[in-house]
N, C-alpha and C. Protein backbone atom coordinates (compact mmCIF):
# COMPACT_ATOMS: atom_id res chain seq x y z
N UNK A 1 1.90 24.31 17.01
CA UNK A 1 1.35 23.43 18.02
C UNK A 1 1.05 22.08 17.37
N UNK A 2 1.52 21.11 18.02
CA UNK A 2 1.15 19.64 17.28
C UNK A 2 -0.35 19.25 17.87
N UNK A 3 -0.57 18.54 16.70
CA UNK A 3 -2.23 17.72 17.23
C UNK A 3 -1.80 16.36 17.93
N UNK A 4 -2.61 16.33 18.76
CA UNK A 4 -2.44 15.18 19.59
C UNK A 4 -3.35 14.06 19.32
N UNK A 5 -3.24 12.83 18.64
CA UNK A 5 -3.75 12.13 18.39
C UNK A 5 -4.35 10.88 19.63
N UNK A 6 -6.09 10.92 19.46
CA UNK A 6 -6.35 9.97 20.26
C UNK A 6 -5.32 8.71 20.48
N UNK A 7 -5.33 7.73 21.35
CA UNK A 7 -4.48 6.05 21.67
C UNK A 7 -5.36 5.42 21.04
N UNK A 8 -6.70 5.37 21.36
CA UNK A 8 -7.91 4.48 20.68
C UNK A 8 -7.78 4.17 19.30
N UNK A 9 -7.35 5.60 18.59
CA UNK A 9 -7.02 5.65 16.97
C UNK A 9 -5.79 4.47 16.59
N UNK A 10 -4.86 4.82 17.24
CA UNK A 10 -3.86 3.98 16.97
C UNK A 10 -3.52 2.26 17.41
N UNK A 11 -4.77 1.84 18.25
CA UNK A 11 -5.38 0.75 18.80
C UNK A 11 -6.43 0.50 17.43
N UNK A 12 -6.84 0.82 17.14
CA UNK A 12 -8.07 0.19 15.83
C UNK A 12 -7.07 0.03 14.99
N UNK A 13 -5.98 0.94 14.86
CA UNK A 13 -5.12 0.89 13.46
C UNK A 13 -4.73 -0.29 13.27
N UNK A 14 -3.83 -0.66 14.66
CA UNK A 14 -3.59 -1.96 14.73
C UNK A 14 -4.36 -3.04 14.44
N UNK A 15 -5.22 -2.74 15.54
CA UNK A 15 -6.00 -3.81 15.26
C UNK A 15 -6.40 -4.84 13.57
N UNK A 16 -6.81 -3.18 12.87
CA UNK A 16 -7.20 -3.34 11.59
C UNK A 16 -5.95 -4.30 10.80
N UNK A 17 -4.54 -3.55 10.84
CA UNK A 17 -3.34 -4.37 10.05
C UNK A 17 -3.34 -5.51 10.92
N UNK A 18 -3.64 -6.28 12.17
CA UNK A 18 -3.56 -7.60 12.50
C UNK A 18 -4.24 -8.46 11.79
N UNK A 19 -5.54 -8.05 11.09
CA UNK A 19 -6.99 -8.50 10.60
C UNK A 19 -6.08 -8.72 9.55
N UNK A 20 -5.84 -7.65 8.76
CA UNK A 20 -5.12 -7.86 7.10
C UNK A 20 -3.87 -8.84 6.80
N UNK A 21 -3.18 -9.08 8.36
CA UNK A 21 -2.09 -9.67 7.99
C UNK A 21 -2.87 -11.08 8.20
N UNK A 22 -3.45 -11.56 9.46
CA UNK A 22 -4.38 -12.94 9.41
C UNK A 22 -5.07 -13.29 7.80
N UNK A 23 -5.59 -12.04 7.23
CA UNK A 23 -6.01 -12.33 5.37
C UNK A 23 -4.78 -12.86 4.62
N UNK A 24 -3.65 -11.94 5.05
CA UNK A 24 -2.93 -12.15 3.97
C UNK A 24 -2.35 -13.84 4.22
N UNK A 25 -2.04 -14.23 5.56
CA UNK A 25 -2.02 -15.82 6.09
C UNK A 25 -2.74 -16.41 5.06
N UNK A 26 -4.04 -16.13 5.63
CA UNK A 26 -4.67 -17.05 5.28
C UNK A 26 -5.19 -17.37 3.51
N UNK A 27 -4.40 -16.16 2.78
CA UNK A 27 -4.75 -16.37 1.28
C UNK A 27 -4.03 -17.17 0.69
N UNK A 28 -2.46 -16.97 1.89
CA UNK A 28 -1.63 -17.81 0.93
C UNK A 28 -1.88 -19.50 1.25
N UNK A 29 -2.51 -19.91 1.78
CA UNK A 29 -3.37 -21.38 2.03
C UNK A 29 -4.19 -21.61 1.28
N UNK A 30 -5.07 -20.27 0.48
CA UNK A 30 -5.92 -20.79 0.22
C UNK A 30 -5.72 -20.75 -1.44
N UNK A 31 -6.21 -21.86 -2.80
CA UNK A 31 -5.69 -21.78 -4.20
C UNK A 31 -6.96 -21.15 -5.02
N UNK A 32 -6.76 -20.17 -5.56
CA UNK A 32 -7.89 -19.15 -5.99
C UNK A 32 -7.42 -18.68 -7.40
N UNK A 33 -6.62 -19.65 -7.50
CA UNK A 33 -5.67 -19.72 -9.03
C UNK A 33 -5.17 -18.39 -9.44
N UNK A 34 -5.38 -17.77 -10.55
CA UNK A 34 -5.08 -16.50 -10.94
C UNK A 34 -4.95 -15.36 -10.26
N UNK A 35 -6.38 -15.62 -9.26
CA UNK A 35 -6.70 -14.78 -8.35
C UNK A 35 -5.88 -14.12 -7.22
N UNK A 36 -4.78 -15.48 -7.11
CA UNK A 36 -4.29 -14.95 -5.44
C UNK A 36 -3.26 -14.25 -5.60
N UNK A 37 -2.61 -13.49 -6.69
CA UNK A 37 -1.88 -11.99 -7.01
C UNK A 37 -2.61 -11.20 -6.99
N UNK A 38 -3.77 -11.32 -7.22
CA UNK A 38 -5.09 -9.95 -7.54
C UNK A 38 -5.27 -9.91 -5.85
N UNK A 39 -5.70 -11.08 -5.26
CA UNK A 39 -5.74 -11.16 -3.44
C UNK A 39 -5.13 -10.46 -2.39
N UNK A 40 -3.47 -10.96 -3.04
CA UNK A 40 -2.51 -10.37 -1.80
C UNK A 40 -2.33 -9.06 -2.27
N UNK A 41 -1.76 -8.67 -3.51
CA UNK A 41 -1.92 -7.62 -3.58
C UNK A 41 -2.99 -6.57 -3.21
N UNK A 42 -4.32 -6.80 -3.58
CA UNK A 42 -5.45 -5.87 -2.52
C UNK A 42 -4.89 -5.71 -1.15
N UNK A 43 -4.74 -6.98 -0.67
CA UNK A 43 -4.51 -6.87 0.91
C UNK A 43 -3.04 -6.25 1.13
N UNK A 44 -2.23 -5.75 0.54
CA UNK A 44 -1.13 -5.22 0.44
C UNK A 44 -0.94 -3.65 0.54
N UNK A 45 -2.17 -3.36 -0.43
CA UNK A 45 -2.26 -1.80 -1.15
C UNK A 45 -3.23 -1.40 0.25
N UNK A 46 -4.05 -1.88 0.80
CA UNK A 46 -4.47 -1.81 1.56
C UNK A 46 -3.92 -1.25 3.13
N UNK A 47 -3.28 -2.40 3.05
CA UNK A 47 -2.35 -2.22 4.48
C UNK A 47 -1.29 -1.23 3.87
N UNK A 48 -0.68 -0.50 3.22
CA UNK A 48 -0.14 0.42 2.73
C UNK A 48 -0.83 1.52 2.63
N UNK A 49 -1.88 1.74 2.60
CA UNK A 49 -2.92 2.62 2.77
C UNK A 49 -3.02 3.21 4.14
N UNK A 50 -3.29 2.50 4.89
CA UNK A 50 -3.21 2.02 6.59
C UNK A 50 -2.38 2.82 7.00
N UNK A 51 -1.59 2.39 6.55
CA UNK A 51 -0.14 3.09 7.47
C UNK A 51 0.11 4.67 6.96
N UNK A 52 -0.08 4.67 5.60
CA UNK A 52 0.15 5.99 5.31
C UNK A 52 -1.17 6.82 5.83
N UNK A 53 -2.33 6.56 5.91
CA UNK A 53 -3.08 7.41 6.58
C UNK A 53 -3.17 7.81 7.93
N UNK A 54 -2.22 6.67 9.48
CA UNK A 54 -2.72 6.60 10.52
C UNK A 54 -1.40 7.01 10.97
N UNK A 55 0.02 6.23 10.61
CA UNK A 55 0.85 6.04 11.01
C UNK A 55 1.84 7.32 10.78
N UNK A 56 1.78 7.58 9.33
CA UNK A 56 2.38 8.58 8.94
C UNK A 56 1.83 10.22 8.52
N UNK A 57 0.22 10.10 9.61
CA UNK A 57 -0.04 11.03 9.73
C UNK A 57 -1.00 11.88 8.45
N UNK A 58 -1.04 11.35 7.54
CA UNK A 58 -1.45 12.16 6.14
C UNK A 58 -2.70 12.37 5.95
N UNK A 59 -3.78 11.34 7.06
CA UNK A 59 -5.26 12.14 7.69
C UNK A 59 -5.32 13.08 8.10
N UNK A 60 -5.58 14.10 7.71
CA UNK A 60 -6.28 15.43 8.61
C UNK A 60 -4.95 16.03 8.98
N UNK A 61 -4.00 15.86 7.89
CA UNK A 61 -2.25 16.55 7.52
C UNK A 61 -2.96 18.03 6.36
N UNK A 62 -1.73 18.98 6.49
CA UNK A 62 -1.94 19.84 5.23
C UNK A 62 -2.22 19.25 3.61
N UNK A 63 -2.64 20.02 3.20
CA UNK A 63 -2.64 19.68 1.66
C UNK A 63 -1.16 19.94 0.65
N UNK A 64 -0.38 20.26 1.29
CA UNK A 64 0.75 20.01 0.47
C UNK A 64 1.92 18.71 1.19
N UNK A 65 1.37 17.67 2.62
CA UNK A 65 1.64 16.59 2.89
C UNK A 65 0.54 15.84 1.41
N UNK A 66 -0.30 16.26 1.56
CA UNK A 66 -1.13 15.34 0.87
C UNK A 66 -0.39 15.54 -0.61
N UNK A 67 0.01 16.25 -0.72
CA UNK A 67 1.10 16.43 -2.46
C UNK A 67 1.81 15.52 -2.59
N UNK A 68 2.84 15.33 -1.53
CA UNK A 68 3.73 15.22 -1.30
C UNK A 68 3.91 13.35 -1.21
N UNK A 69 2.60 13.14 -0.95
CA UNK A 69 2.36 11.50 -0.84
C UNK A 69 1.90 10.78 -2.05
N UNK A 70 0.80 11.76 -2.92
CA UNK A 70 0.72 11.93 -4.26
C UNK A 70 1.55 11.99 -5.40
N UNK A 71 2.84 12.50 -5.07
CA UNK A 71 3.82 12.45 -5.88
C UNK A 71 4.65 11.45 -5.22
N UNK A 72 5.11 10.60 -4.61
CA UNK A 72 5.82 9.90 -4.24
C UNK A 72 5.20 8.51 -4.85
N UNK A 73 3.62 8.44 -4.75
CA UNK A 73 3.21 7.27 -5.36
C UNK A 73 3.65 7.24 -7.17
N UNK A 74 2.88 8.98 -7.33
CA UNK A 74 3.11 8.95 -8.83
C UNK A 74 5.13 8.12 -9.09
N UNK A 75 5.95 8.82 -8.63
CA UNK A 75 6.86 8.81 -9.19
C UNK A 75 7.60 6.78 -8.65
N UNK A 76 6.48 6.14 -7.82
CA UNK A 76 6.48 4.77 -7.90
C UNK A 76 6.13 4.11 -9.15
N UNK A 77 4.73 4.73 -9.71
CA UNK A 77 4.47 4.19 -10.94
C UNK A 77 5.19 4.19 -12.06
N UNK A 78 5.67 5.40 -11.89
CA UNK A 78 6.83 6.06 -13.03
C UNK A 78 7.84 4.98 -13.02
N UNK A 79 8.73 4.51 -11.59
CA UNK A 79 9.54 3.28 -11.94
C UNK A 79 9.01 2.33 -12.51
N UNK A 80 8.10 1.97 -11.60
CA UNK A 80 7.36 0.76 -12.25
C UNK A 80 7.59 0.23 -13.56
N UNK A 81 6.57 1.09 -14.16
CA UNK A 81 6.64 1.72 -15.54
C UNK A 81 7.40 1.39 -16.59
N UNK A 82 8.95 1.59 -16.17
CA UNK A 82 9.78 1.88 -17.27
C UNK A 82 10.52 0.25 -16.43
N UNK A 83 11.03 -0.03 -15.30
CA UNK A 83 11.08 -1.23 -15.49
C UNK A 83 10.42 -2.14 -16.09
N UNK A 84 8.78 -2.49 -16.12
CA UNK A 84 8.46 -3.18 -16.48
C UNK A 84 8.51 -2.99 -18.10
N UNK A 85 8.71 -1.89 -18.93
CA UNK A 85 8.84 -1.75 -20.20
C UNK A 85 9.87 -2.10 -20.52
N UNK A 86 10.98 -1.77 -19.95
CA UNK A 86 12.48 -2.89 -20.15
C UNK A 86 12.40 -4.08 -20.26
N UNK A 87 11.46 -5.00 -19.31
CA UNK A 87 11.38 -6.29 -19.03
C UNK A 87 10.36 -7.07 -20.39
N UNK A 88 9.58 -6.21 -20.76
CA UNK A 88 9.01 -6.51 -22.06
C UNK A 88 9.16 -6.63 -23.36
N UNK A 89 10.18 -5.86 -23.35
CA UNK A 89 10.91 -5.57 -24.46
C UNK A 89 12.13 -6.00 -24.58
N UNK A 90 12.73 -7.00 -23.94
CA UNK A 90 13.50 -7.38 -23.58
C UNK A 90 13.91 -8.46 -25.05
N UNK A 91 12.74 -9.12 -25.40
CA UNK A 91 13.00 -10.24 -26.17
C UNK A 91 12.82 -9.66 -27.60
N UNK A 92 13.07 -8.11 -27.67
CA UNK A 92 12.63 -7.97 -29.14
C UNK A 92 14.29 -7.59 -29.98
N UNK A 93 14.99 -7.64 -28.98
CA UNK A 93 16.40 -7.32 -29.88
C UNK A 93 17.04 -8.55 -29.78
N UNK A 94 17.20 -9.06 -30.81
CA UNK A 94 18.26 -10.85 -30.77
C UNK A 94 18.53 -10.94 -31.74
């Protein structure tokens, strides 16, 4: 049997990512020097958050959805990771 999710829920959701995307507007206007990678990115991970909790269900989902989202991030970092260790190491063989 599927759960039927309130409309209201998915009305705040929105609501909420309209708010984050007006932040994310408005950061890139604003010069916070160093800061505004540390900025958008929050407001990024955030709204990525958002969606995976409301949109794609993974609130009040089984615990092996919840694995399953857990390892998908892990194995993001994992690229990450080794690209960015390529990219570092880049200048040590010449």
């Amino acid at each position: 049997m599927e759960k039927v999710v309130d409309p209201k829920i998915y009305f705040r959701t929105a609501i909420v990512l309209l708010v984050l995307l007006a932040a994310t507007w408005m950061i890139a206007y604003i010069d916070l020097g160093p800061f505004n990678l540390i900025a958008a990115l929050a407001i990024a991970i955030t709204k990525a958050i958002v969606i995976a909790l409301f949109f794609m269900h993974i609130k009040g989902s089984s615990r092996l959805l919840h694995l399953a989202a857990v390892a998908g991030v892990m194995w993001l970092l994992i690229l990450i990771s080794l690209t960015l260790s390529d990219y570092f190491t880049r200048s040590w063989v010449q």
